[in-house]
Protein backbone atom coordinates (compact mmCIF):
# COMPACT_ATOMS: atom_id res chain seq x y z
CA UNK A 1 -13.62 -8.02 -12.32
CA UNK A 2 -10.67 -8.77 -14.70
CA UNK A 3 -7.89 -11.09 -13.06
CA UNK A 4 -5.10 -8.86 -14.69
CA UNK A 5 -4.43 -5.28 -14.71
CA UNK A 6 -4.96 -2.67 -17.61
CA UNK A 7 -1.41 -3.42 -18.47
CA UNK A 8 -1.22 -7.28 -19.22
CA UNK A 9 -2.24 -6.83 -22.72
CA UNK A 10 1.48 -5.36 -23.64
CA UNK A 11 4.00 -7.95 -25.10
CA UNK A 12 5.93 -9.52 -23.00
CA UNK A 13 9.30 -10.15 -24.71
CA UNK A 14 9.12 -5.92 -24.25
CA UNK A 15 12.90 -5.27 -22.52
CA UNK A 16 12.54 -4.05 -19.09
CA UNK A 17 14.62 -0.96 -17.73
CA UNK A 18 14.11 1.60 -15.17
CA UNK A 19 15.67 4.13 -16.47
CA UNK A 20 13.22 4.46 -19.23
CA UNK A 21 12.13 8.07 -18.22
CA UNK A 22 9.96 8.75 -21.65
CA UNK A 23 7.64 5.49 -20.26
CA UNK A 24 7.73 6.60 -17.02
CA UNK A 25 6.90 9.89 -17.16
CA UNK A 26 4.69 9.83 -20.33
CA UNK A 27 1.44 10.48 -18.51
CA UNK A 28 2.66 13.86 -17.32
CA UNK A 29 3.03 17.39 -18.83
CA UNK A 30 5.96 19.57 -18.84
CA UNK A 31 3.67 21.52 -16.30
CA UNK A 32 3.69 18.88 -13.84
CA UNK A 33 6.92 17.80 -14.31
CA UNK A 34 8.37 20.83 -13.55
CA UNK A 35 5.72 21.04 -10.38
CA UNK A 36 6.80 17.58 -9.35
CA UNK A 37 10.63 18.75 -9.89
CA UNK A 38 9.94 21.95 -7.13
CA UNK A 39 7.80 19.63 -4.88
CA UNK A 40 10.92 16.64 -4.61
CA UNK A 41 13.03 19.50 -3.99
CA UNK A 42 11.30 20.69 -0.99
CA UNK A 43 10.78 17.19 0.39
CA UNK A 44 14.47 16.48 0.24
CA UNK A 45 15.12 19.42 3.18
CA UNK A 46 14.72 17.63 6.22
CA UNK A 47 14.44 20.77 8.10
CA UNK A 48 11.09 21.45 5.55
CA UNK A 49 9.93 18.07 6.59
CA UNK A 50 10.44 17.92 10.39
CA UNK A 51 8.71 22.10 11.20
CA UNK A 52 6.48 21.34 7.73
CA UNK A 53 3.88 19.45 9.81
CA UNK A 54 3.44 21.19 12.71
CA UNK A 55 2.95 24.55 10.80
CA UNK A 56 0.65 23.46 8.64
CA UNK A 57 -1.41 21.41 11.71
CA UNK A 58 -0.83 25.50 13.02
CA UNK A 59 -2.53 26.86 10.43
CA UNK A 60 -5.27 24.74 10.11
CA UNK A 61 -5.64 25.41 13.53
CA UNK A 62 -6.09 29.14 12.79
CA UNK A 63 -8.60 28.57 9.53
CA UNK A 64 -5.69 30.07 7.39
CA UNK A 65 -6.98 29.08 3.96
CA UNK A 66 -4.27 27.24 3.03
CA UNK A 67 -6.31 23.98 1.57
CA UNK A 68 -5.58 25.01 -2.23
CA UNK A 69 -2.04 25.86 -1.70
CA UNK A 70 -1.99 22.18 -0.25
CA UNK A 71 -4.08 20.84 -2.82
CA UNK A 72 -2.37 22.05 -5.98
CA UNK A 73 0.92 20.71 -4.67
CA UNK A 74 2.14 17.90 -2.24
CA UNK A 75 -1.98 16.35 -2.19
CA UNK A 76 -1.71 16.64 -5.93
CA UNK A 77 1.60 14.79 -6.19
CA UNK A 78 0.25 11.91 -3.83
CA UNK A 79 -3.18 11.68 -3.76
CA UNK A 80 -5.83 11.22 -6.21
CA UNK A 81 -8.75 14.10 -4.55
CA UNK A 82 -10.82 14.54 -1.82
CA UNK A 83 -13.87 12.07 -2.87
CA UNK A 84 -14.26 8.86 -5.11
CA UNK A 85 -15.54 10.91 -7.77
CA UNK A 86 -12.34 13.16 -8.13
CA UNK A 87 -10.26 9.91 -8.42
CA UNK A 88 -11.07 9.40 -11.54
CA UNK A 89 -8.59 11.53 -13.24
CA UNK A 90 -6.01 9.50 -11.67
CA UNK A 91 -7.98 6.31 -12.29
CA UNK A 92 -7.82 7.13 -16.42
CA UNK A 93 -4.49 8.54 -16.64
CA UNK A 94 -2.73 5.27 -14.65
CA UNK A 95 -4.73 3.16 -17.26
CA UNK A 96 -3.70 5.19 -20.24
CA UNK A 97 0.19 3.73 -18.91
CA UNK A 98 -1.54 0.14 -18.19
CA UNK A 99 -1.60 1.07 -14.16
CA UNK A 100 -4.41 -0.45 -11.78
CA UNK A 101 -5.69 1.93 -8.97
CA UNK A 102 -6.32 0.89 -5.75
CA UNK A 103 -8.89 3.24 -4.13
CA UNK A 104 -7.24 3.96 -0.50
CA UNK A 105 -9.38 5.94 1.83
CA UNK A 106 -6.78 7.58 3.53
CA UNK A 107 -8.78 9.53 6.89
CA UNK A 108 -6.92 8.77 10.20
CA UNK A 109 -8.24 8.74 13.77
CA UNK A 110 -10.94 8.34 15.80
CA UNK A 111 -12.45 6.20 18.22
CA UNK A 112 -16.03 6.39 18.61
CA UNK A 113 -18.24 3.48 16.78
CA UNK A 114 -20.06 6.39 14.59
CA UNK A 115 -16.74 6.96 12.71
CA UNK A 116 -15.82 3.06 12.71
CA UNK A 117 -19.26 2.30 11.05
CA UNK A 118 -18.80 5.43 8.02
CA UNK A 119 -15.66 4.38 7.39
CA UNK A 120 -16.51 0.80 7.15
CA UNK A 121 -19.17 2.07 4.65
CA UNK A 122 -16.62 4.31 2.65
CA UNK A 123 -14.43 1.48 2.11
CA UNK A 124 -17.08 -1.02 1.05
CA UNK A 125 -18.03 2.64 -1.65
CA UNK A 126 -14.59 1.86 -3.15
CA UNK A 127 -15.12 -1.91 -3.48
CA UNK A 128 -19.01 -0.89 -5.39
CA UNK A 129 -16.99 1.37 -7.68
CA UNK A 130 -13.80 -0.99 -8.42
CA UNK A 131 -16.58 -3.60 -9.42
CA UNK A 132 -16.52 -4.81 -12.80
CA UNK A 133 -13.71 -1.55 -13.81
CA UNK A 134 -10.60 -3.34 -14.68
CA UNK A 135 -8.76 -0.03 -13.92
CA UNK A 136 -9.26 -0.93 -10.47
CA UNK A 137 -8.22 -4.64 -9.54
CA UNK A 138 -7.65 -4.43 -5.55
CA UNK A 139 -9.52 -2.49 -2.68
CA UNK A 140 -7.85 -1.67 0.51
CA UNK A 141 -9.00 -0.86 4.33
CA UNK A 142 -6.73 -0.03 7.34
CA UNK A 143 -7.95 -2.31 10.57
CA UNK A 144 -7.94 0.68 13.05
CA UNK A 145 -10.10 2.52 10.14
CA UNK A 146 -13.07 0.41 11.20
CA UNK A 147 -11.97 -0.83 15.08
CA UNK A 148 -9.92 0.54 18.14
CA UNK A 149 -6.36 -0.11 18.42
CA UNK A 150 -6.68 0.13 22.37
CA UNK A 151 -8.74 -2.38 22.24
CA UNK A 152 -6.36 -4.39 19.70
CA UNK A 153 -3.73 -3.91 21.68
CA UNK A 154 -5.21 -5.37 25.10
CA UNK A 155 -6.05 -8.69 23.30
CA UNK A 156 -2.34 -9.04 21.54
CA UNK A 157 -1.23 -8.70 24.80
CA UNK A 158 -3.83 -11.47 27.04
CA UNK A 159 -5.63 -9.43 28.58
CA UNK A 160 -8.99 -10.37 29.58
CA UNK A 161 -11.95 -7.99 28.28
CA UNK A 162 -15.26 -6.83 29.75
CA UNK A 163 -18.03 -7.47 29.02
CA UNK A 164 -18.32 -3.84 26.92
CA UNK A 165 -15.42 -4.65 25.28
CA UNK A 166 -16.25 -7.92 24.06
CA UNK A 167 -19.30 -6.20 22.38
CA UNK A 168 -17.04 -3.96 20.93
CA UNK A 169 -14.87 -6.86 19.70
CA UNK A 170 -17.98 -8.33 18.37
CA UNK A 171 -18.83 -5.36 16.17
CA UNK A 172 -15.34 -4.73 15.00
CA UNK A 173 -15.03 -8.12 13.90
CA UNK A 174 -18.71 -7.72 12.52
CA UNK A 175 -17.25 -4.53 10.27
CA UNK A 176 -14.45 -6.37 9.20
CA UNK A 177 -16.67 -9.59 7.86
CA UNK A 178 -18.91 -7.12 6.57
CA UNK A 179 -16.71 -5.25 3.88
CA UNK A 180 -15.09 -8.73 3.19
CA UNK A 181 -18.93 -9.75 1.79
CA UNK A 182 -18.68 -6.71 0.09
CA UNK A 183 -15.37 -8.08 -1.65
CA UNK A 184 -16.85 -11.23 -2.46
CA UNK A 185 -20.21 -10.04 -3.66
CA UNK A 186 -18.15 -7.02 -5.87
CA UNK A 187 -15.15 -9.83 -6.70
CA UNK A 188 -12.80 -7.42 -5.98
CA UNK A 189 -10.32 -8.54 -3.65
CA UNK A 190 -9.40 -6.29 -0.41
CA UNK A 191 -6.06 -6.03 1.43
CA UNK A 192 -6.19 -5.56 4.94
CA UNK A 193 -2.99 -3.13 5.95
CA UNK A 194 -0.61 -3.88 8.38
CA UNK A 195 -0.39 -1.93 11.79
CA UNK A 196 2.20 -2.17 14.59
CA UNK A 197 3.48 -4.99 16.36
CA UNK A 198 1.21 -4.99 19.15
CA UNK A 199 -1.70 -4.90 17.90
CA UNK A 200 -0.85 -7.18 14.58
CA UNK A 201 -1.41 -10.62 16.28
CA UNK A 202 -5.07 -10.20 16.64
CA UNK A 203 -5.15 -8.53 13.21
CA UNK A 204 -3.27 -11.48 11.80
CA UNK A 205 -5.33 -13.91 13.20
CA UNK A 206 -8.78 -12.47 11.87
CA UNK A 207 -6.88 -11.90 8.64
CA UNK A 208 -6.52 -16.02 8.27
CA UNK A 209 -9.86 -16.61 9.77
CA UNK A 210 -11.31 -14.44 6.80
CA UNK A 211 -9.14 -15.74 4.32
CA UNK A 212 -10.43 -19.68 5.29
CA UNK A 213 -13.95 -18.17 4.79
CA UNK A 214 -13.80 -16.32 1.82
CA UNK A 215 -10.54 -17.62 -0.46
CA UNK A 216 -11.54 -21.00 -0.81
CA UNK A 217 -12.22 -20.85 -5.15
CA UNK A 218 -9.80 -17.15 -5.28
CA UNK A 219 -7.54 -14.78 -3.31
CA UNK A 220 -10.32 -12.12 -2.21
CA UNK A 221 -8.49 -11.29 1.02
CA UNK A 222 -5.21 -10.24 1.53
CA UNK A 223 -3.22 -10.03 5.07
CA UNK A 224 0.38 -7.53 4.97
CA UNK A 225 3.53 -9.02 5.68
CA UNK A 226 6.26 -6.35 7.52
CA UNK A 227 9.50 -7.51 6.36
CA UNK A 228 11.13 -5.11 8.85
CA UNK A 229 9.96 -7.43 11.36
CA UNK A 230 12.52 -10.23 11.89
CA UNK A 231 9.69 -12.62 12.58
CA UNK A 232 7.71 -12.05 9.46
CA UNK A 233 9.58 -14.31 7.12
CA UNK A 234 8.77 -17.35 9.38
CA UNK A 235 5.02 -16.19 9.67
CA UNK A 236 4.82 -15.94 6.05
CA UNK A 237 5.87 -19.64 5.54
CA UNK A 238 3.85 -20.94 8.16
CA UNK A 239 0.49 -19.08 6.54
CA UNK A 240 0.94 -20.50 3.20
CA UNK A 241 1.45 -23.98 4.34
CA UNK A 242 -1.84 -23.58 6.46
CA UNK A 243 -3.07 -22.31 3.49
CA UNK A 244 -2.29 -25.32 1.20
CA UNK A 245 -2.98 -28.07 4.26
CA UNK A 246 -6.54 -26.32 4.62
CA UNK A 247 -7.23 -25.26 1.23
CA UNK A 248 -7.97 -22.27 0.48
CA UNK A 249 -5.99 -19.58 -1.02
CA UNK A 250 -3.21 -17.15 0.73
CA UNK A 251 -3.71 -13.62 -0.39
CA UNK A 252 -0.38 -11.78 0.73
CA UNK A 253 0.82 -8.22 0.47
CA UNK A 254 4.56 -7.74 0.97
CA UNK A 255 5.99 -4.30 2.48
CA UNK A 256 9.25 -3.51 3.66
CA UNK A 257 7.34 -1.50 6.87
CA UNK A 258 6.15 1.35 8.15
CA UNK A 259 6.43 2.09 11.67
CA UNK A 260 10.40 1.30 12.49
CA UNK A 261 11.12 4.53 14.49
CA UNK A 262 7.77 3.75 16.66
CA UNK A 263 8.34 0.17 17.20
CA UNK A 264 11.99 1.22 18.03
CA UNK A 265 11.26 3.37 20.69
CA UNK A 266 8.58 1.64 22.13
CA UNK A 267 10.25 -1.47 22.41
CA UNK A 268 13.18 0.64 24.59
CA UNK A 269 10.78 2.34 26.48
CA UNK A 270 9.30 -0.70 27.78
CA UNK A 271 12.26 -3.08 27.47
CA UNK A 272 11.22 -5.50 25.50
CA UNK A 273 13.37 -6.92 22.49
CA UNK A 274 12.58 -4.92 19.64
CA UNK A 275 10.81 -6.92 16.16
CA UNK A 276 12.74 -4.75 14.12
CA UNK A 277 15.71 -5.90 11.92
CA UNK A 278 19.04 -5.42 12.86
CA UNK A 279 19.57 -3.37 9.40
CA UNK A 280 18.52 -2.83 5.97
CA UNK A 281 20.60 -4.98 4.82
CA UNK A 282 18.38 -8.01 6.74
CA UNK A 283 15.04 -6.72 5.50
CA UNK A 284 16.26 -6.71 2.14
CA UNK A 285 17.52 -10.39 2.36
CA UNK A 286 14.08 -11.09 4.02
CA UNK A 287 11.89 -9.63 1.49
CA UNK A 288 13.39 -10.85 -1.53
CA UNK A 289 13.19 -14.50 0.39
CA UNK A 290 9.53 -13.95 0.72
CA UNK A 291 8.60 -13.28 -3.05
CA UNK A 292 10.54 -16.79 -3.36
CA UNK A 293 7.87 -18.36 -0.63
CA UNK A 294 5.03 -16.52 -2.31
CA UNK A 295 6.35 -17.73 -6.08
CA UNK A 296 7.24 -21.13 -4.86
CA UNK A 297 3.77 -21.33 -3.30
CA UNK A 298 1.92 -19.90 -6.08
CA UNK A 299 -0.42 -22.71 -6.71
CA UNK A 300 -2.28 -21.23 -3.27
CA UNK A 301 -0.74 -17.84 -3.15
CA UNK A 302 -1.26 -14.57 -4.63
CA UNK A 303 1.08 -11.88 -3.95
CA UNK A 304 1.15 -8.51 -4.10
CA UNK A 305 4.61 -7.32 -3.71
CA UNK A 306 4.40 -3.72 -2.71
CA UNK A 307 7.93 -2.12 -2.69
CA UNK A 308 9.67 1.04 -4.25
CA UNK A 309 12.79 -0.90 -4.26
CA UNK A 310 14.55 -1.80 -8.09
CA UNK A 311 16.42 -4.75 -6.54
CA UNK A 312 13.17 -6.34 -5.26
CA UNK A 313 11.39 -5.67 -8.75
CA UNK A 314 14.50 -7.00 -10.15
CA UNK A 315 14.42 -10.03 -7.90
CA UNK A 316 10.82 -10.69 -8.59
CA UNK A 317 11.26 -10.35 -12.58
CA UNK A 318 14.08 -12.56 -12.09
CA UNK A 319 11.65 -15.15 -10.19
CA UNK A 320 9.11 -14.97 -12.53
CA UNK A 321 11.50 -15.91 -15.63
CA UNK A 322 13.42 -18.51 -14.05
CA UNK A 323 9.96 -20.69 -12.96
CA UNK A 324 8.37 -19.69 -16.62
CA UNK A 325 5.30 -18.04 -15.31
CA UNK A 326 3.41 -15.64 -17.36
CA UNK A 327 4.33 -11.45 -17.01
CA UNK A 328 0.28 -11.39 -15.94
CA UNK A 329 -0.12 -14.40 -14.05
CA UNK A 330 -2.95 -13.17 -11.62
CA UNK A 331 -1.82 -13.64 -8.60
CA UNK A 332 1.44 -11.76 -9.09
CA UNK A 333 0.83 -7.85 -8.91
CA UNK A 334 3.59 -5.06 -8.18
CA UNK A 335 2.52 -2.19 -6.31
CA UNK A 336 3.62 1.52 -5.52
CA UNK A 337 2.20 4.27 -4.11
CA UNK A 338 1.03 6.97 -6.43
CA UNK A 339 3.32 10.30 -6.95
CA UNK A 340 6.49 7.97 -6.22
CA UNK A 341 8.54 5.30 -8.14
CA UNK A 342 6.84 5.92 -12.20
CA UNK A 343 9.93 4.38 -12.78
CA UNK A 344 9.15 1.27 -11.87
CA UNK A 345 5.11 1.71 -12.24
CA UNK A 346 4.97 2.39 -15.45
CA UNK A 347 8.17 0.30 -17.00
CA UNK A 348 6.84 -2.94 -15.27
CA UNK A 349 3.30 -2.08 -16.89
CA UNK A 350 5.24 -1.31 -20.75
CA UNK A 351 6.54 -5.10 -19.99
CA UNK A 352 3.34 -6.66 -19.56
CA UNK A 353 3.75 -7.10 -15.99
CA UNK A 354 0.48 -6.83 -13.06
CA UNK A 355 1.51 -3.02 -11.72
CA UNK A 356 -0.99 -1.27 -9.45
CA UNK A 357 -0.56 2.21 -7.21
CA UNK A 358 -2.39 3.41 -4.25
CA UNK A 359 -4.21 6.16 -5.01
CA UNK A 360 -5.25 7.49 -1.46
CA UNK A 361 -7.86 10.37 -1.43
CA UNK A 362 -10.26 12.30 1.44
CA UNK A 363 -10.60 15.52 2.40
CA UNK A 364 -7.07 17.41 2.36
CA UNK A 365 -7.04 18.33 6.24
CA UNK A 366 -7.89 14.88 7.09
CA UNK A 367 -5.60 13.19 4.77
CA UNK A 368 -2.41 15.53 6.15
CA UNK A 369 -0.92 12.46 8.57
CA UNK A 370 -0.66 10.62 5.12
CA UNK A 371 0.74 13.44 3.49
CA UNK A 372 3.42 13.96 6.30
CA UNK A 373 4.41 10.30 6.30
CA UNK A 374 5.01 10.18 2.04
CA UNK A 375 7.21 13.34 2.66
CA UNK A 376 9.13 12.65 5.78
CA UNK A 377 9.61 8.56 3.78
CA UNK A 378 11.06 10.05 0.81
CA UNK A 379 13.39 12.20 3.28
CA UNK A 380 14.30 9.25 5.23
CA UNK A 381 14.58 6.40 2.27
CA UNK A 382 17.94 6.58 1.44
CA UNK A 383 18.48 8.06 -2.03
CA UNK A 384 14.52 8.51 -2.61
CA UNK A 385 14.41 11.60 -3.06
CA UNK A 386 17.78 11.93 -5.10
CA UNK A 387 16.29 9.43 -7.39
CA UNK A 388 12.89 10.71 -7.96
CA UNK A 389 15.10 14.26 -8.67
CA UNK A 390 17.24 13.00 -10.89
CA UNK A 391 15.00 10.83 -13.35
CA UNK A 392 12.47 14.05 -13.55
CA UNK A 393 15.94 15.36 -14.57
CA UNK A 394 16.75 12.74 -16.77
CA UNK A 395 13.21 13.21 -18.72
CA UNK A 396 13.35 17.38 -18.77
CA UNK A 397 16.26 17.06 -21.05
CA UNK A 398 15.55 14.47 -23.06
CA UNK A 399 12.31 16.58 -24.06
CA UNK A 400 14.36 19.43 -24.84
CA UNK A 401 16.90 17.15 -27.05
């Protein structure tokens, strides 16, 4: 596997600017431009996004045959199809703008071992196929793809497991290992997502016990860091100085969050102190601090900063510049998820920066919770939706000029 993405070749005294609508969007017809322009618009009614769900969950319930009308639009936007094999449209046109894919198996649910074990054997599928394809730098699995977050949860919290359940652990910790062997026999490094706060302790742990294993030459496993979470700063530092006092390498994914409403609520329900910021503004000041540990550290950490924030590609530019490291050093990689931020995407790529996206694919019922989410977070972001709307704007008319 290549140690940069299809976009380190590009010069690097290229200027940088997100605004740059002709690079961003340069991959797309007028055709899906204007689809993408109708599809933004929809997404930015909240009333669309909060009855959208359970309508469609309605009519799926009914066998309406509403799986093209899905497909053609919102699962075209944001994922890449419903197999491997139909990725690789997506695959070839992010390359074409210097773009990595990472292949994101993106089925939710279930609980019986059956489903743990083929999805533990999907994932390792995308690792065989991102082997030795460039296009594809970075594989990715979801811990309660392959494990159950009941059982997760009961061991953040102490408690003291049967004797089933400690064969269950045992296998779940088995599936995990496994696809990491995959990574190392493939070299293509996997990121292990983040989850919620009470089951993330145990997740964290097996995260550094994998990465002591299997990063001792290279970064092949990655743990995400939730910079919502007030504490995840502070656990950040103290993994890459474990890192460096034990030697082997930290692979670290940054992410602003994903489950603030939930951990809000749950934390009230039960009256506990809530692990959320107390605003934006302190996750902002948290994440940008953590791309200084991760650069600072770089020696024995390799980051992946995933974020659809400018500032915090600005930040991380800035970083790079001022301590004279290379546009495609490899362990510094921006990341976005695909249908969302081509601003950024493909203007960090034009510069000769490490840019991948998420493609996430599976069959479109089962993907539908993912779907959901990237609509009702481009709702919710403040100004996501605007912006997405007004650079397709931006680019309609400059093709007309």
């Amino acid at each position: 596997m290549a140690t940069t993405s299809p976009g380190s070749s590009h010069p690097e005294n290229q200027s940088l600017s997100f605004e740059n609508t002709e690079i961003a969007f340069k991959g797309k017809s007028n055709k899906d431009l204007n689809k993408a322009y109708w599809l933004f618009k929809v997404i930015g009614s909240s009333v669309l996004t909060r009855v959208g769900p359970p309508l469609t969950n309605l009519a799926f319930k009914l066998g309406l045959p509403i799986d093209g009308a899905i497909k053609s639009t919102i699962f075209r936007q944001f994922c890449g199809g419903e197999s491997i094999g139909e990725c690789e449209a997506a695959i070839e046109q992010l390359a074409r703008g210097g773009v990595g894919t990472i292949l994101d198996y993106s089925v939710e649910g279930g609980d019986e071992e059956s489903t743990f074990l083929a999805t533990s054997q999907e994932i390792i599928r995308t690792i065989e196929r991102a082997k030795g394809d460039c296009r594809i730098p970075f594989s990715v699995f979801k811990p309660t793809g392959v494990g159950r977050a009941g059982l997760l949860a009961k061991l953040d919290a102490g408690g003291e497991l049967s004797h089933k359940e400690q064969a269950e652990y045992v296998k779940f910790k088995g599936r995990v290992d496994m696809i990491c062997q995959a990574a190392v026999a493939a070299d293509v490094p996997v990121m292990m997502d983040a989850e919620e706060s009470w089951i993330q302790d145990t997740i964290d742990k097996l995260s550094l016990e994998m990465m002591r294993r299997y990063n001792r030459e290279k970064a092949i496993v990655y743990n995400t860091y939730q910079l919502y979470r007030h504490d995840k700063l502070a656990s950040l530092k103290s993994d890459a100085a474990f890192a460096e006092s034990n030697g082997f390498m930290l692979g670290a994914k940054l992410v602003r969050g994903a489950y603030m409403e939930k951990e809000r609520e749950r934390a009230a329900e039960l009256g506990y102190a809530s692990p959320i910021q107390a605003d934006k503004a302190a996750t902002d000041r948290d994440y940008n601090a953590a791309l200084e540990v991760c650069i600072k550290n770089i020696k024995y950490t390799a980051l992946v900063a995933g974020t659809h924030n400018e500032n915090s590609c600005k930040a991380l530019v800035d970083l790079l510049s001022t301590n004279k490291i290379p546009h495609n050093h490899p362990h510094v990689f921006f990341s976005q998820l695909l249908g969302m931020s081509d601003n950024l995407s493909f203007n960090l790529a034009s510069a000769g920066y490490n840019v991948v996206k998420y493609v996430p694919y599976g069959p479109v019922k089962s993907v539908m919770p993912y779907l959901f989410r990237r609509a009702q977070e481009n709702t919710s972001i403040a100004g996501q939706t605007g912006r997405e709307l007004s650079l397709i704007i931006t680019e309609k008319r400059r093709r007309k000029a």
